[in-house]
Protein backbone atom coordinates (compact mmCIF):
# COMPACT_ATOMS: atom_id res chain seq x y z
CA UNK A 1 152.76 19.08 -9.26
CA UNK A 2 150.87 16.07 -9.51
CA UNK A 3 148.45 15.13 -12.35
CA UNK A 4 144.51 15.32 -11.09
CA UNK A 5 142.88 11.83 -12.09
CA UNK A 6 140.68 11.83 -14.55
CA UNK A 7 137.06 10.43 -14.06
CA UNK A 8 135.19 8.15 -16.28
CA UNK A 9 131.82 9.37 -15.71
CA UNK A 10 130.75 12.92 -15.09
CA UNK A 11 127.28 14.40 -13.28
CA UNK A 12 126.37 14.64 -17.11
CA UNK A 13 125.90 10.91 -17.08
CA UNK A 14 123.52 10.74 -14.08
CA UNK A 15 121.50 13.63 -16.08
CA UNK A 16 121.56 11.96 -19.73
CA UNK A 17 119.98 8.99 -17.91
CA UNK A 18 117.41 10.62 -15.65
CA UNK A 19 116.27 12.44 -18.87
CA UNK A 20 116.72 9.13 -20.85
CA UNK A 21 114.03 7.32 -18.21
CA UNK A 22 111.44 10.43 -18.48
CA UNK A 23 111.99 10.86 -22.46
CA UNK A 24 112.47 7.38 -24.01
CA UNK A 25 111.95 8.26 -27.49
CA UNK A 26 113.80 7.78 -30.70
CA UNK A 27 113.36 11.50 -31.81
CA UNK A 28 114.41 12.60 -28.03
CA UNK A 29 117.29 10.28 -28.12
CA UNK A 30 118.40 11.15 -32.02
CA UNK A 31 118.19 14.53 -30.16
CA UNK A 32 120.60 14.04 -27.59
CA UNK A 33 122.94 10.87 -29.18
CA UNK A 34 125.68 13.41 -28.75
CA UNK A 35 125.49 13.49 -24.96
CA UNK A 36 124.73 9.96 -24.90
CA UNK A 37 128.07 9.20 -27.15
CA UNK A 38 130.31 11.28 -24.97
CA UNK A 39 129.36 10.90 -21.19
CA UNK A 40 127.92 7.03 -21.57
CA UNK A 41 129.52 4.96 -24.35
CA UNK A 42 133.07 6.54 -24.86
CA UNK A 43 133.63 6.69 -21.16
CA UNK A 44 132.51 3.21 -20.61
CA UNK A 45 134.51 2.01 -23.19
CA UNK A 46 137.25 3.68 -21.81
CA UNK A 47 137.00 2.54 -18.23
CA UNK A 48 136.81 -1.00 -20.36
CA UNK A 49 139.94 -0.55 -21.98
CA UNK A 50 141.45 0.13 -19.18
CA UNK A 51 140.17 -2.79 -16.97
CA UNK A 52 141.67 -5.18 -19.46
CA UNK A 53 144.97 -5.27 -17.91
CA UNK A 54 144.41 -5.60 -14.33
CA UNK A 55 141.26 -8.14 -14.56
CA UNK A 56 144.30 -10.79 -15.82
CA UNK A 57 145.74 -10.56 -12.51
CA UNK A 58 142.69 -12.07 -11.73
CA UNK A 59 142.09 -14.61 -13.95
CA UNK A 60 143.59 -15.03 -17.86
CA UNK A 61 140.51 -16.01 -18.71
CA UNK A 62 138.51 -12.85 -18.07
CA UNK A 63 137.87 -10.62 -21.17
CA UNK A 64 137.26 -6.85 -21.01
CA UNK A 65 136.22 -6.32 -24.67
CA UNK A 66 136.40 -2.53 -25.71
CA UNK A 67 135.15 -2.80 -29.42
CA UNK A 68 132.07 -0.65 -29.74
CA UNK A 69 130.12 -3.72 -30.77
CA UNK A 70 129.90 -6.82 -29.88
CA UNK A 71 132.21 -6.34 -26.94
CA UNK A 72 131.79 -5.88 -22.83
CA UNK A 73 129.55 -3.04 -23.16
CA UNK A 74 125.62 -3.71 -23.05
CA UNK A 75 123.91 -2.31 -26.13
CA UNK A 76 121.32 0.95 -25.08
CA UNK A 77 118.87 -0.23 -27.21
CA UNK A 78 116.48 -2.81 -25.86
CA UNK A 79 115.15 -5.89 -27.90
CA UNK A 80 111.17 -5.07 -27.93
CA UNK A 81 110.10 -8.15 -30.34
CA UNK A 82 108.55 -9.88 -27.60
CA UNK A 83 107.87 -7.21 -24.96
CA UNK A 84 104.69 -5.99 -23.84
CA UNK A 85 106.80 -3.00 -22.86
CA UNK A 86 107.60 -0.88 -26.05
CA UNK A 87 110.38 1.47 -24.58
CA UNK A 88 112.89 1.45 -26.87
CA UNK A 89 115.74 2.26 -24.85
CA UNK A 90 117.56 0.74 -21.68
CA UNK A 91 117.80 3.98 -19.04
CA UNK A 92 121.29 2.29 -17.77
CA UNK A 93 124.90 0.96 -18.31
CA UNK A 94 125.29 -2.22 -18.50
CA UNK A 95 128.73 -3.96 -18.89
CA UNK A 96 130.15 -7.27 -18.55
CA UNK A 97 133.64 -9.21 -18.18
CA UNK A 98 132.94 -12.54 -19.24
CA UNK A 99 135.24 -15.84 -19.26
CA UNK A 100 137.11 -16.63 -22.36
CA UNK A 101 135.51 -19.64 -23.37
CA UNK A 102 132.08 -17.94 -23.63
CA UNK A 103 133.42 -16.05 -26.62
CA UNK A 104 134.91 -18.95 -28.09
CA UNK A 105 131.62 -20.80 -28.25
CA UNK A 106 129.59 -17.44 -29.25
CA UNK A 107 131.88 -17.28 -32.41
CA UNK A 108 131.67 -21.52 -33.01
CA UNK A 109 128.04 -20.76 -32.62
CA UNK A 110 127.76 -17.93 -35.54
CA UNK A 111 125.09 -19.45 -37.89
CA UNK A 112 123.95 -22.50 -35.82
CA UNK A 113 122.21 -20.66 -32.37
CA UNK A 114 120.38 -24.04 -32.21
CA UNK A 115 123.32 -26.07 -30.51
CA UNK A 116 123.00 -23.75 -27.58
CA UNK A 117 125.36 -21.51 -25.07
CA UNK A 118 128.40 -22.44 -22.75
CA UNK A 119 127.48 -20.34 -19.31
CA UNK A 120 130.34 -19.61 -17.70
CA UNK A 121 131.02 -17.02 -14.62
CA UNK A 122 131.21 -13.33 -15.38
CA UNK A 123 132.18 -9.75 -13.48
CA UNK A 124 129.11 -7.05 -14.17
CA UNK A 125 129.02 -3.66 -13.66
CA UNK A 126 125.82 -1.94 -14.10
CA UNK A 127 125.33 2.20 -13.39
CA UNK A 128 121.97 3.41 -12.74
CA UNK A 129 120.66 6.78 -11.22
CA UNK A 130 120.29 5.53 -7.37
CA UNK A 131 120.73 1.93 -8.62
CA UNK A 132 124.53 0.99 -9.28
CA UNK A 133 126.60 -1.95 -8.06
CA UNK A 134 128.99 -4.59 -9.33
CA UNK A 135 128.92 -8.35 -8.78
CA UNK A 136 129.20 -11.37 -10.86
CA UNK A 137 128.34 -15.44 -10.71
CA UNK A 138 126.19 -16.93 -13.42
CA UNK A 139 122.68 -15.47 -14.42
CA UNK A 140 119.91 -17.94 -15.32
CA UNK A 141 122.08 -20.50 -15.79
CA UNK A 142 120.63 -23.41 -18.53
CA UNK A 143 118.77 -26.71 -16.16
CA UNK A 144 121.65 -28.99 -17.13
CA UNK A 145 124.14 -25.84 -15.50
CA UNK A 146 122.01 -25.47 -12.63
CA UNK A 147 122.12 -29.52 -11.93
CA UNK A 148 125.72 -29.43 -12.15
CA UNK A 149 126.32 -26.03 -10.13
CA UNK A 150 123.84 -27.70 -7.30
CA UNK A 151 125.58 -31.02 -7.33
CA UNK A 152 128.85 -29.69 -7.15
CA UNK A 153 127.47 -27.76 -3.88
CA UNK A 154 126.30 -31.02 -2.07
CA UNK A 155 129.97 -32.61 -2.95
CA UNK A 156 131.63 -29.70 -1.96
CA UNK A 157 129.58 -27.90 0.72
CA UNK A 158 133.00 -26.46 2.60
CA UNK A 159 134.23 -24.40 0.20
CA UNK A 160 130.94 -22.91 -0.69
CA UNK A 161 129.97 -21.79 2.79
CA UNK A 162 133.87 -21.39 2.78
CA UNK A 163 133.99 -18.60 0.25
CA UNK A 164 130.56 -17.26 1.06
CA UNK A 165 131.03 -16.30 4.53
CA UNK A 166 134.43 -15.00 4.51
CA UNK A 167 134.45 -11.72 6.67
CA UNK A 168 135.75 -9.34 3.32
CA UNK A 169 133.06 -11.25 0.63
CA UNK A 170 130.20 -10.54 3.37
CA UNK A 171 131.19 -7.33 4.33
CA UNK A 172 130.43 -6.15 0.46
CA UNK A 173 128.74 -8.39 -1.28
CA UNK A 174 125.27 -10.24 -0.98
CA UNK A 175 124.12 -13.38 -2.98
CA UNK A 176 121.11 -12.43 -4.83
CA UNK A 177 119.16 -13.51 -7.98
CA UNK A 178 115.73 -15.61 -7.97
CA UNK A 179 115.27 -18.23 -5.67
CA UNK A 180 112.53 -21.23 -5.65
CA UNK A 181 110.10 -20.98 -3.02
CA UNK A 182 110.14 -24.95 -2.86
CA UNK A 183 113.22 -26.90 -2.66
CA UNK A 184 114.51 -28.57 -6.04
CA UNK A 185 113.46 -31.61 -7.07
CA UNK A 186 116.04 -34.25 -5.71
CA UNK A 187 117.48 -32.55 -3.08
CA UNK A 188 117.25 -32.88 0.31
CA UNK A 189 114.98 -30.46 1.75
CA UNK A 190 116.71 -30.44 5.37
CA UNK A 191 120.46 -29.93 3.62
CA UNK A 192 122.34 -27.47 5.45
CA UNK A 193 122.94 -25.19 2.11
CA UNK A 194 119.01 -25.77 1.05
CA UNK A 195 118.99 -21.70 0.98
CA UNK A 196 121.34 -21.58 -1.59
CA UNK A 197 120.32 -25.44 -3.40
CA UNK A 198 117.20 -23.38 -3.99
CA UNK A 199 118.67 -20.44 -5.74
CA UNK A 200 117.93 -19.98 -10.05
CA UNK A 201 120.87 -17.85 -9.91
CA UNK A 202 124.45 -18.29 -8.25
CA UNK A 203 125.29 -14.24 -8.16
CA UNK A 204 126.61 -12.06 -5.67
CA UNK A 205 126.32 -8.11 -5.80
CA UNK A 206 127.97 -5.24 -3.59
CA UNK A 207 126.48 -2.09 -4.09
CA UNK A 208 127.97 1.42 -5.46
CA UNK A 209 127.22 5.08 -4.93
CA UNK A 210 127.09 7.91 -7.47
CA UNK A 211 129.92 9.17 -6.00
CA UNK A 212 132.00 5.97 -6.06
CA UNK A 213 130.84 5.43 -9.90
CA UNK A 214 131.49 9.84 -10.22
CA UNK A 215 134.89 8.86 -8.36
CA UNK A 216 138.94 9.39 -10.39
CA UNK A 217 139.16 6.19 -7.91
CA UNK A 218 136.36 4.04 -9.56
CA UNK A 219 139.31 1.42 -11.80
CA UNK A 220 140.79 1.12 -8.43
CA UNK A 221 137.86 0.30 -6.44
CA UNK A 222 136.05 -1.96 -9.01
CA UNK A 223 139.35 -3.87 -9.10
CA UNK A 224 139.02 -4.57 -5.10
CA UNK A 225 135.80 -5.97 -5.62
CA UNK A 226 136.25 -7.79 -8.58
CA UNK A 227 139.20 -9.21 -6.43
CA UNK A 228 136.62 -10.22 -3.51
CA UNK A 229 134.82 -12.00 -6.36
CA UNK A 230 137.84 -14.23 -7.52
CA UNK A 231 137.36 -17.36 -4.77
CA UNK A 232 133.59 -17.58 -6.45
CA UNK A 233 134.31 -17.20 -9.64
CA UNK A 234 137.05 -20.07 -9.55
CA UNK A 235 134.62 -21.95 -7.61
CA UNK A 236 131.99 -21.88 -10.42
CA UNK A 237 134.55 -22.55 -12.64
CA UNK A 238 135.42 -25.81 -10.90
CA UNK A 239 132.29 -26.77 -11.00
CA UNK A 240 131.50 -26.85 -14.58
CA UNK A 241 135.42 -28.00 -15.48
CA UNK A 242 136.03 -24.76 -17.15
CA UNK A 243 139.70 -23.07 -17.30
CA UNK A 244 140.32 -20.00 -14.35
């Protein structure tokens, strides 16, 4: 008889973070860490682990990073130094497959912050009661980035309308991110791709149900979108001369 797949996240999840978002306290979350280690952490960090493999198909240069720190997986507590909000706790998963050569520069980095960050394209996945999807691009990308992302766009307009339009990308994904309300400063206003010359972010995201993220099939169907993602994420790549 054959084996019943296993699922990576249970309706315990949904629950720990409902509760999370009306009880985000340190004494209620001390409370509960046991919940929050089994049916949020360890079964993100195994769906990681497992993604490691079949994201190289896609590109070599894509890390799924399993380690309980410092890895794919989007600490739960949230950095309040500068917040006017005080919560001390995000109230969803966050993970991320980045490229290769953001690592490398993270770690050439240690001990010097001041010489700055490589952005390169990443895959994200991010589970939320009523609010999960997946997607990827490059998130508030540094000015100099954003110059050469936008550039790249007016030399190359084909292959981003190309890759944008195509009938499977549209059908589940969306570009999204923030967008100026003006056009940018030394670009045409009247360009054909002013729509996108104008966006802060170059992101797509397709989103997921409770069920799909409750789903034994979840691997599988993260792995077809990540796949729809693979013509931008080699575009971006291109753009800023980086390794896909």
């Amino acid at each position: 008889m054959a084996t019943k797949a296993a699922t990576y996240y249970t309706p315990a999840t949904f629950r720990f973070l409902r509760a999370l978002a009306r009880h985000n306290e340190r004494d209620w979350f001390q409370a509960h860490k046991a919940a929050y280690e089994e049916h949020v952490k360890s079964a993100s960090l195994r769906l990681i682990a497992d993604l490691a493999v079949p994201l190289q198909a896609i590109s070599p240069q894509l890390v799924a990073d399993s380690r309980p720190v410092g890895g794919s997986l989007f600490r739960i507590y949230r950095d309040t130094r500068f917040a006017a909000d005080k919560r001390p706790y995000k109230t969803h998963i966050g993970m991320t497959f980045f490229h290769a050569a953001t690592k490398r520069v993270a770690r050439g980095l240690a001990g010097n912050a001041a010489l700055g960050r490589l952005d390169a394209p990443v895959l994200y996945l991010h589970i939320e009661p009523g609010a999960c999807f997946t997607g990827g691009g490059i998130w508030h990308p540094q000015p100099t980035t954003l110059k050469r992302l936008r550039d790249f766009m007016i030399d190359n307009p084909r292959s981003w309308t190309r890759l944008t339009t195509a009938r499977a990308f549209a059908k589940h994904f969306e570009l999204s991110g923030e967008t100026l309300s003006r056009p940018p400063r030394g670009y045409p206003p009247d360009h054909p791709l002013i729509a996108d010359l104008k966006r802060k972010d170059l992101v797509a995201s397709s989103e997921l149900t409770e069920a799909d993220v409750l789903s034994p099939a979840l691997g599988k169907l993260l792995m077809q979108r990540f796949r729809l993602m693979q013509p931008m994420l080699e575009w971006l790549c291109m753009a800023l001369e980086l390794e896909f």
